[in-house]
N, C-alpha and C. Protein backbone atom coordinates (compact mmCIF):
# COMPACT_ATOMS: atom_id res chain seq x y z
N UNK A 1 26.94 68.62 -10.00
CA UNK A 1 27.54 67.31 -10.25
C UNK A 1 29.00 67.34 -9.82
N UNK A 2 29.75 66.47 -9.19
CA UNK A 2 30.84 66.65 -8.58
C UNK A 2 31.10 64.88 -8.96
N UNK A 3 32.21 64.35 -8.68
CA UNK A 3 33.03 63.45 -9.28
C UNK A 3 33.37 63.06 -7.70
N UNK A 4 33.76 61.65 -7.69
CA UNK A 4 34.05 61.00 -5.94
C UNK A 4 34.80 59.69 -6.19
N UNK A 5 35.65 59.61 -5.23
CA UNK A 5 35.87 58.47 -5.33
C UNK A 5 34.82 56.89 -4.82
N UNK A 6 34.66 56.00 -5.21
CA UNK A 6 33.49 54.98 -4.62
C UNK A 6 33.42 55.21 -3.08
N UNK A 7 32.88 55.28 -2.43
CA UNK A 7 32.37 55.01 -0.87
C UNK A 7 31.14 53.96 -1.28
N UNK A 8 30.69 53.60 -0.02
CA UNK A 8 29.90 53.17 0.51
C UNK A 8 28.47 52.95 0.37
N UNK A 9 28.47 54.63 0.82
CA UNK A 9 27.61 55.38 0.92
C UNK A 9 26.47 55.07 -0.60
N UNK A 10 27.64 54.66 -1.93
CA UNK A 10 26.94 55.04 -3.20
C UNK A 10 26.42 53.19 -3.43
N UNK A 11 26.56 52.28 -3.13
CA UNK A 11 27.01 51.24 -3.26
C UNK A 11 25.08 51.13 -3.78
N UNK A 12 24.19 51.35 -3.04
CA UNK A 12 22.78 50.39 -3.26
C UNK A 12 22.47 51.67 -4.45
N UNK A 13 22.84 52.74 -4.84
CA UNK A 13 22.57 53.12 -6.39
C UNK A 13 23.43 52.56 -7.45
N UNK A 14 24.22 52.11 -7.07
CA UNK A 14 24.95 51.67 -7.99
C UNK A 14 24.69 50.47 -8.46
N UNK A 15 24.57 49.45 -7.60
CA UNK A 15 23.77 47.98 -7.41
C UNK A 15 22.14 48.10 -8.46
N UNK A 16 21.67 49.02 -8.47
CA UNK A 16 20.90 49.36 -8.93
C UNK A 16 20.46 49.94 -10.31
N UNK A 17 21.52 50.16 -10.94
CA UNK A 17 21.94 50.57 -12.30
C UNK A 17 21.04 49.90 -13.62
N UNK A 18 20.39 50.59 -14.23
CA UNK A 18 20.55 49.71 -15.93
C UNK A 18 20.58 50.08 -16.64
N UNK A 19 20.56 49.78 -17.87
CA UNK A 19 20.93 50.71 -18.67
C UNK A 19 20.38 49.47 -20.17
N UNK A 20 19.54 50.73 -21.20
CA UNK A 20 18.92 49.48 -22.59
C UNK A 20 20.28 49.16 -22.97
N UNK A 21 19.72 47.30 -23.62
CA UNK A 21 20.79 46.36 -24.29
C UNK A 21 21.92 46.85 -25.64
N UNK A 22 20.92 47.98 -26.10
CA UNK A 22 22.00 48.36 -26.81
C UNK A 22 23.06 49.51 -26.90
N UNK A 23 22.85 49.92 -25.20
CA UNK A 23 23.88 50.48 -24.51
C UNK A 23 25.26 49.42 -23.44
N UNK A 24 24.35 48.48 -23.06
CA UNK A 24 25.06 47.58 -22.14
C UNK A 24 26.15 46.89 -23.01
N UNK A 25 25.91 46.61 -24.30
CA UNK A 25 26.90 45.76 -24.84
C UNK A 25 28.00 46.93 -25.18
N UNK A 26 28.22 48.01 -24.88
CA UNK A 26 29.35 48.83 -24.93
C UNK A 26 30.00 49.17 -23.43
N UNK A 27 29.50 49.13 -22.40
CA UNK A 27 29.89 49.36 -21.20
C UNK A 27 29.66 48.54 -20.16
N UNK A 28 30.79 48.34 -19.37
CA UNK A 28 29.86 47.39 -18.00
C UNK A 28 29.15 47.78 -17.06
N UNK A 29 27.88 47.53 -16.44
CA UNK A 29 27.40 48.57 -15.05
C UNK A 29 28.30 47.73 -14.22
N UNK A 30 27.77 49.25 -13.35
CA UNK A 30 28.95 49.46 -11.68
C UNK A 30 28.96 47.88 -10.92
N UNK A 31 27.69 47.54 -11.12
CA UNK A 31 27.84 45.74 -10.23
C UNK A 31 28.73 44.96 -11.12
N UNK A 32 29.15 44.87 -12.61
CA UNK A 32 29.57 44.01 -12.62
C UNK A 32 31.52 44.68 -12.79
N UNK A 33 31.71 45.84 -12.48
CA UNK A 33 33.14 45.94 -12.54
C UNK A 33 33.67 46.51 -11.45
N UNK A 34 32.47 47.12 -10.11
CA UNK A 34 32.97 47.32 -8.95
C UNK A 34 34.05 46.54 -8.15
N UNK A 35 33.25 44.90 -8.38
CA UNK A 35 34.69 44.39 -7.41
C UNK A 35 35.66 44.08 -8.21
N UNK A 36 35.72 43.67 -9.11
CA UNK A 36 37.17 43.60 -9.74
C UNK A 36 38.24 44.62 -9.52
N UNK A 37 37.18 46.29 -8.99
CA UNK A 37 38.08 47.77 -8.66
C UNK A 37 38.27 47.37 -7.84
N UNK A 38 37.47 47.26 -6.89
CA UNK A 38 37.89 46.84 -5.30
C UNK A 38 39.32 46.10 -5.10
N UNK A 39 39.43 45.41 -5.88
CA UNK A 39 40.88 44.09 -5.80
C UNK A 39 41.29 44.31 -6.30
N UNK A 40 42.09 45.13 -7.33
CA UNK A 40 43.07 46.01 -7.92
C UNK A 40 43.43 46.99 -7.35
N UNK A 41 44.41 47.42 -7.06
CA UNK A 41 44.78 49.00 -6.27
C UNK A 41 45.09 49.72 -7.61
N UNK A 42 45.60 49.01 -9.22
CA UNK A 42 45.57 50.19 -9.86
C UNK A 42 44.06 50.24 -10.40
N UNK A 43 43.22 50.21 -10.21
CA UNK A 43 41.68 50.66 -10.87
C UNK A 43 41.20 51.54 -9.45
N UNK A 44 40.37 52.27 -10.00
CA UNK A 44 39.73 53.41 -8.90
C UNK A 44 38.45 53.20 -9.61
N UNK A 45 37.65 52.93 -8.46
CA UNK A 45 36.04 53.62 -9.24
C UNK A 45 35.79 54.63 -8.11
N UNK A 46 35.34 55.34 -9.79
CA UNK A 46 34.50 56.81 -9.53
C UNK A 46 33.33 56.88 -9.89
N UNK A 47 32.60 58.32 -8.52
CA UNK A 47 31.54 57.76 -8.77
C UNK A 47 31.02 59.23 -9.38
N UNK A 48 29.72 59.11 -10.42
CA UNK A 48 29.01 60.97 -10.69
C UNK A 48 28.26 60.80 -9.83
N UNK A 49 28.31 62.07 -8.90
CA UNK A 49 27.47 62.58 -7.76
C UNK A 49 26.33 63.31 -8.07
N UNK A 50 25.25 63.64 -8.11
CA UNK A 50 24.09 64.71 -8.51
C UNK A 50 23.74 64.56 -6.88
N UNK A 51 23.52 65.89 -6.09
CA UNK A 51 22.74 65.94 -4.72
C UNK A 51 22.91 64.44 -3.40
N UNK A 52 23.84 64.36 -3.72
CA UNK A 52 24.20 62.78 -2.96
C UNK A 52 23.58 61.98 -3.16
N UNK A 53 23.30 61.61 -4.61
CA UNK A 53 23.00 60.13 -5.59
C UNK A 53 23.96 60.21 -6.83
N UNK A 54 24.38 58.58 -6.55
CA UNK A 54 25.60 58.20 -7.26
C UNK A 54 24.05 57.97 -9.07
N UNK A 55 24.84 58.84 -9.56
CA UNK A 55 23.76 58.81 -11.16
C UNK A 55 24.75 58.43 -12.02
N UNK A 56 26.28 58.65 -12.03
CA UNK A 56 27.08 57.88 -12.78
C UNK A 56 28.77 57.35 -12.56
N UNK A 57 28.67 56.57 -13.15
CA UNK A 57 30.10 55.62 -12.84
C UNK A 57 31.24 55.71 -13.65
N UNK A 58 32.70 55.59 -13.46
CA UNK A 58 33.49 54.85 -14.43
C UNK A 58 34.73 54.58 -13.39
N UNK A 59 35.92 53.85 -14.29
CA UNK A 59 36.78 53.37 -13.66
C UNK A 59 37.53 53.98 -14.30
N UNK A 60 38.45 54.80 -13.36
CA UNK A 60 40.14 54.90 -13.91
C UNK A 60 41.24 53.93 -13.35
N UNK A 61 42.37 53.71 -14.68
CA UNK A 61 43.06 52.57 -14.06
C UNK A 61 44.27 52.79 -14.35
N UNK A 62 45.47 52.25 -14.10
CA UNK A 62 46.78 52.58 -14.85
C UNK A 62 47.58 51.38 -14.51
N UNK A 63 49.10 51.66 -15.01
CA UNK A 63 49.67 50.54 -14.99
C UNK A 63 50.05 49.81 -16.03
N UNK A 64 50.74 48.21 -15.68
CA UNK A 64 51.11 47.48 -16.84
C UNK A 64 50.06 46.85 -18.01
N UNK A 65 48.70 46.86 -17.03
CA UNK A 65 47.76 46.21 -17.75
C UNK A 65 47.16 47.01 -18.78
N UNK A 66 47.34 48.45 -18.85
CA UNK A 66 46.69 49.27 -20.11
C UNK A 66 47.67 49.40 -21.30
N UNK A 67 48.86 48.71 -21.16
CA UNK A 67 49.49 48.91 -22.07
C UNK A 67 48.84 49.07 -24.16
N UNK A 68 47.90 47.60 -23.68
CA UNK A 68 47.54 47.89 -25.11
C UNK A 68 46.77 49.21 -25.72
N UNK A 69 46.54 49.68 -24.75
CA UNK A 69 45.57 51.41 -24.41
C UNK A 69 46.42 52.64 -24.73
N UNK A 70 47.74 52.21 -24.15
CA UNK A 70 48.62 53.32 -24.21
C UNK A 70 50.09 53.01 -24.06
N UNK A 71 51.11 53.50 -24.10
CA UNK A 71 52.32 53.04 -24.36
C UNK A 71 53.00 54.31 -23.21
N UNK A 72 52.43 55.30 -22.79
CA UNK A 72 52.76 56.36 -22.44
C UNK A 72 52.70 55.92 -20.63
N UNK A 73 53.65 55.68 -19.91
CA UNK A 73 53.86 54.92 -18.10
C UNK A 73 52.43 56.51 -17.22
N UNK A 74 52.21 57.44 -17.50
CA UNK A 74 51.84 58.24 -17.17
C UNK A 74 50.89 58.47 -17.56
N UNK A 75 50.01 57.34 -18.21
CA UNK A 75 48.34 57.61 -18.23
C UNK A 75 47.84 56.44 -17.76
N UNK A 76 46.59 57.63 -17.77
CA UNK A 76 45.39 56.23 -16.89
C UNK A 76 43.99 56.11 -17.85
N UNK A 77 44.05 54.84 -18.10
CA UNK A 77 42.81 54.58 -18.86
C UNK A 77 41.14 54.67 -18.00
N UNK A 78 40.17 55.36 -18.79
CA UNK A 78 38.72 55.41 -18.43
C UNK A 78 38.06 54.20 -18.54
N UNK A 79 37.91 53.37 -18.24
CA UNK A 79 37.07 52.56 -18.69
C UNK A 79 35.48 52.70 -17.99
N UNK A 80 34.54 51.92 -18.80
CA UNK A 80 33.59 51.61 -18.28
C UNK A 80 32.55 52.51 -17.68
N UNK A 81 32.52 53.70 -18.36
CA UNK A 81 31.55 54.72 -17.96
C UNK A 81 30.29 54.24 -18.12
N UNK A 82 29.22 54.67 -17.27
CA UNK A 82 27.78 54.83 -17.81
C UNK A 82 27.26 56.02 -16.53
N UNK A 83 25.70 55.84 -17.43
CA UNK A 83 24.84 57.11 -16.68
C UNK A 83 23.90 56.12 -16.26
N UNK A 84 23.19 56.23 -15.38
CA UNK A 84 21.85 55.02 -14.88
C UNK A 84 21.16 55.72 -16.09
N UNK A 85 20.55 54.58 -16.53
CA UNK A 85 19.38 55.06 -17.60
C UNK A 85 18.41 56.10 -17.40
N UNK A 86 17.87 55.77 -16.04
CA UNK A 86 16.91 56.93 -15.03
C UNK A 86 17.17 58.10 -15.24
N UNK A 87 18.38 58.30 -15.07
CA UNK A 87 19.60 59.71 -15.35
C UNK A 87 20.27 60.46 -16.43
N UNK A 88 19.71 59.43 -17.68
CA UNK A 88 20.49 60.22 -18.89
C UNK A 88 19.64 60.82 -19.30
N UNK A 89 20.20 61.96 -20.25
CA UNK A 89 19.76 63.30 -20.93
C UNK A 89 19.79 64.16 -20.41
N UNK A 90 20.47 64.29 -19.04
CA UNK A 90 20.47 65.44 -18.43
C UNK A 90 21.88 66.41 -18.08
N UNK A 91 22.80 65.51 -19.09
CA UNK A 91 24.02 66.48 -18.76
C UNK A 91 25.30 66.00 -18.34
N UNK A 92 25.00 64.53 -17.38
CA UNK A 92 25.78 64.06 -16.40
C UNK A 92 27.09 63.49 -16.99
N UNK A 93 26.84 63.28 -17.97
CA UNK A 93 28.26 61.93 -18.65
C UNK A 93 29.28 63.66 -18.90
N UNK A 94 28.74 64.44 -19.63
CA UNK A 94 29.07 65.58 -20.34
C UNK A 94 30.04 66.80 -18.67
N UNK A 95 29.17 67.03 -18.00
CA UNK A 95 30.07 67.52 -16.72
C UNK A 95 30.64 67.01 -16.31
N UNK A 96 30.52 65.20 -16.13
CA UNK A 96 31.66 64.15 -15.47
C UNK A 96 32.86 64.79 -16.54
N UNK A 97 32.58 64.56 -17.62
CA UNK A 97 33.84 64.93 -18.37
C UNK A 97 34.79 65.98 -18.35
N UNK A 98 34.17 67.07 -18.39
CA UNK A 98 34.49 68.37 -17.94
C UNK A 98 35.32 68.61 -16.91
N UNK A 99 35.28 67.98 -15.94
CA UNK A 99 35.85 68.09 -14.72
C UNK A 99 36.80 66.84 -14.47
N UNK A 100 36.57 65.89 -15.60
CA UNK A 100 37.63 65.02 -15.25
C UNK A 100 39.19 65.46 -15.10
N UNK A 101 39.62 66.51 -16.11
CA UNK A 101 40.91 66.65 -15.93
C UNK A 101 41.65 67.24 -15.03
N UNK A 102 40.64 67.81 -14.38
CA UNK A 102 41.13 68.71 -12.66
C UNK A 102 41.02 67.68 -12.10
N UNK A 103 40.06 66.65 -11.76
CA UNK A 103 40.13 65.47 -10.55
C UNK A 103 41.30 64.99 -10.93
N UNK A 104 41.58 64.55 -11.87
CA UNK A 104 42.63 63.73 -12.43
C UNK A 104 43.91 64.67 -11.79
N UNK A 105 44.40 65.53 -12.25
CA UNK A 105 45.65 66.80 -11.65
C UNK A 105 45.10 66.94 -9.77
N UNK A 106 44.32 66.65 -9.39
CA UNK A 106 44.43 67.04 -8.38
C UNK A 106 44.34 65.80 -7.55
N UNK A 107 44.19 64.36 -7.92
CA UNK A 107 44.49 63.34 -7.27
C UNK A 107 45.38 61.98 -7.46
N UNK A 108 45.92 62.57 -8.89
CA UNK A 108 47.13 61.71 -9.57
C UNK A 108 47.98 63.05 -10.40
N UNK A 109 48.77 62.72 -9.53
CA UNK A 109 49.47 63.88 -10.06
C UNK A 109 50.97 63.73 -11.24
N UNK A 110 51.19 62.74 -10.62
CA UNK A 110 51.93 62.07 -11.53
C UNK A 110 51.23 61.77 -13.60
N UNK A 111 50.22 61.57 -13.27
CA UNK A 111 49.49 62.04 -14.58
C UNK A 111 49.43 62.79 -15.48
N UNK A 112 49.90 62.41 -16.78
CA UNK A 112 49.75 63.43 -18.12
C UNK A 112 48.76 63.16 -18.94
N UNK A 113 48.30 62.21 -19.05
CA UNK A 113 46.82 62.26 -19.74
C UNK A 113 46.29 61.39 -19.92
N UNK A 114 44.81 61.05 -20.43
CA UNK A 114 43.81 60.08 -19.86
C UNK A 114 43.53 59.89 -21.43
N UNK A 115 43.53 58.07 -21.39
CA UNK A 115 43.17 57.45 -22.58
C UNK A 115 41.80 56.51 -22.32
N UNK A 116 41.06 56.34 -23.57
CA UNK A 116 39.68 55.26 -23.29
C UNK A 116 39.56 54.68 -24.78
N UNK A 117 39.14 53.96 -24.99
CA UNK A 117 38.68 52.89 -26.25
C UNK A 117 37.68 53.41 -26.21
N UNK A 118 36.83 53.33 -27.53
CA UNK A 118 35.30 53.44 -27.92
C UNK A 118 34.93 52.70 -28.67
N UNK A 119 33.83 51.85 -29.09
CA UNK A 119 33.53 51.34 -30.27
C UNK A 119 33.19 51.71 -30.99
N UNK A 120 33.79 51.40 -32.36
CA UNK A 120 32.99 52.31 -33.50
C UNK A 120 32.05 52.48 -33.56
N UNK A 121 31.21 51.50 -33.12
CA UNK A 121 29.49 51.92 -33.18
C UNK A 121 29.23 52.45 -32.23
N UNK A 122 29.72 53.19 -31.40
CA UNK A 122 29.26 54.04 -30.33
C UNK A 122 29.27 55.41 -30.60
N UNK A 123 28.37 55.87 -31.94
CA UNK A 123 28.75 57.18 -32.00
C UNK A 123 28.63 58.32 -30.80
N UNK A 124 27.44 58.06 -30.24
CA UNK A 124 26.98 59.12 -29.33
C UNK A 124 28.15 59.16 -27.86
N UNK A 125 29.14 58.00 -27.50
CA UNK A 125 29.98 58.12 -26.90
C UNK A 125 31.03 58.95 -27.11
N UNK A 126 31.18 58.41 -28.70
CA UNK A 126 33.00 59.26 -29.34
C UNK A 126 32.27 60.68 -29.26
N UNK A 127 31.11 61.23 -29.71
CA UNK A 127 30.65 62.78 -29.86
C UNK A 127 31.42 62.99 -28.62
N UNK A 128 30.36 62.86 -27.36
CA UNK A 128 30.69 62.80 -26.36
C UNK A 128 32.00 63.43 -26.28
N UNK A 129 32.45 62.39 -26.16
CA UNK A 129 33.91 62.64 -25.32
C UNK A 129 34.78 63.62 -26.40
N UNK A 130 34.88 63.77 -27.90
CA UNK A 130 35.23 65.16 -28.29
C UNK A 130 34.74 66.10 -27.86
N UNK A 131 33.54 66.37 -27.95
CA UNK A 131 32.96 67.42 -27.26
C UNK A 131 33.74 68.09 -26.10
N UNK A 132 34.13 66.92 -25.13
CA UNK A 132 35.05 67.23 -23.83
C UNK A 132 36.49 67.66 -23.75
N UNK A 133 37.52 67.50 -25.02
CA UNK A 133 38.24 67.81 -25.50
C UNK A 133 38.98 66.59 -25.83
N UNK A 134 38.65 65.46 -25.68
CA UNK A 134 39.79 64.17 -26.27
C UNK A 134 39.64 63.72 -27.71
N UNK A 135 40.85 63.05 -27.97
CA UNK A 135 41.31 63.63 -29.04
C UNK A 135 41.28 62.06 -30.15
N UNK A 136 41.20 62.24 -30.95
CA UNK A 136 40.85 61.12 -31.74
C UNK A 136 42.30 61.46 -32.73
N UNK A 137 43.36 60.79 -32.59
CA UNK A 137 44.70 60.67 -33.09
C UNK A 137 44.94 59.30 -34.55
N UNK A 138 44.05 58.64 -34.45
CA UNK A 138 44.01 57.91 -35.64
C UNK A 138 43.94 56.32 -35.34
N UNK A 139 44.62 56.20 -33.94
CA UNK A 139 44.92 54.96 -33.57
C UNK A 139 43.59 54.53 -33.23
N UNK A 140 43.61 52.92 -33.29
CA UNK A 140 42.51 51.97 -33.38
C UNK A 140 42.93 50.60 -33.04
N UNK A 141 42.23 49.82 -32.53
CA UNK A 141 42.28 48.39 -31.66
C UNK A 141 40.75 47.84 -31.76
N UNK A 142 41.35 46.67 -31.48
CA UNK A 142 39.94 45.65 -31.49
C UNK A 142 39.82 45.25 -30.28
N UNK A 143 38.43 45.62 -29.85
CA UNK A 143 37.98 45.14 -28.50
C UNK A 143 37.17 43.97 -28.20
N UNK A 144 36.82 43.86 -26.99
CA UNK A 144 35.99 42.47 -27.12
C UNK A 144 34.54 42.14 -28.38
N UNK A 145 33.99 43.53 -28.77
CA UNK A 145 33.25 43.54 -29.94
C UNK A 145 32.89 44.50 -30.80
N UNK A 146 34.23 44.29 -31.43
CA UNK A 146 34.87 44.61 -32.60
C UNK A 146 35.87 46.16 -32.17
N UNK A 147 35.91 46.81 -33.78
CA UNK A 147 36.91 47.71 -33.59
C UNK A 147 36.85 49.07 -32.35
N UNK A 148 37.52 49.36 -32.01
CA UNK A 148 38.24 50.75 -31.02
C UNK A 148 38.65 51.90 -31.80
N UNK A 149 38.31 52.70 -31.34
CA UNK A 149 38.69 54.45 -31.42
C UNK A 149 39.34 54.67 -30.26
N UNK A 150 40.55 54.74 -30.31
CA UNK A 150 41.59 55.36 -28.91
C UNK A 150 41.21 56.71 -28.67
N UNK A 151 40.71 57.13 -27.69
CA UNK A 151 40.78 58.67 -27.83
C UNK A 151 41.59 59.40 -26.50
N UNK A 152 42.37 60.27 -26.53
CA UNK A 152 43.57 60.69 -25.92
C UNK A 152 43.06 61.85 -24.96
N UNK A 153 43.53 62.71 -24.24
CA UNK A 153 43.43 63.76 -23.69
C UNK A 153 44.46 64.46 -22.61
N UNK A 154 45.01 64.80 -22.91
CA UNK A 154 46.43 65.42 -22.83
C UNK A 154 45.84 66.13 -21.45
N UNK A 155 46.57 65.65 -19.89
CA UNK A 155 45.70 66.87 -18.95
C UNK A 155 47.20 68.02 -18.38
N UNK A 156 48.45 67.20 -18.55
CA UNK A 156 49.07 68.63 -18.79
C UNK A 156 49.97 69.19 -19.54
């Protein structure tokens, strides 16, 4: 599994994405937040690679607009991860993570660490992403439905 920036190349797996309803109402798929990346220069979508199939997505973003995310000019917020449904249980969200903080140091360098919202009811996300080493600091926000878990990750 290797981490990419969007090409092309990934565009008709991605288009292709779904994921059950009571995953979708926590994340957006790749069709509906690709172009909004596209027309932002601060959002990047990335793509999870398995054998040259795009199996999972998210967006990193930075800037004035994450402010309510972070207060810190030197992070970039995750948003919007998923795994194609086809594709979960096998690891992928969990190595995307793993390796996020080297992609991150090795293509924003200016970067000190990577923030994301969770919903409280997303337990199996927040596991997740502790598991990976981010950090659940106390802070909390309300998102489009309902409360946020900020979770932090310090990459240097």
């Amino acid at each position: 599994v290797q981490l990419a920036f969007f090409d092309e190349k990934y565009e008709e797996d991605l288009l292709t994405f779904q994921l059950p309803k009571e995953q979708h109402q926590f994340t957006g798929l790749p069709i509906e937040v690709l172009d909004v990346s596209m027309k932002d220069e601060k959002r990047f979508p990335i793509v999870i690679v398995n054998s040259e199939e795009a199996v999972g997505f998210f967006v990193l973003h930075y800037g004035e607009d994450i402010k309510s995310f972070s207060t810190n000019p030197n992070a970039l917020l995750l948003r919007a991860l998923s795994i194609n449904f086809i594709h979960q249980g096998k690891g992928y969200a969990k190595m995307a993570m793993q390796q996020l903080p080297e992609f991150v140091l090795n293509n924003f360098p200016d970067i000190n660490e990577i923030v994301l919202a969770v919903n409280e009811r997303n337990n199996g996300a927040k596991t997740l992403y502790e598991k990976t080493g981010f950090e659940d600091r106390g802070e909390r926000r309300i998102g489009n439905i309902g409360p946020q878990y900020l979770l932090h990750y310090k990459v240097k």
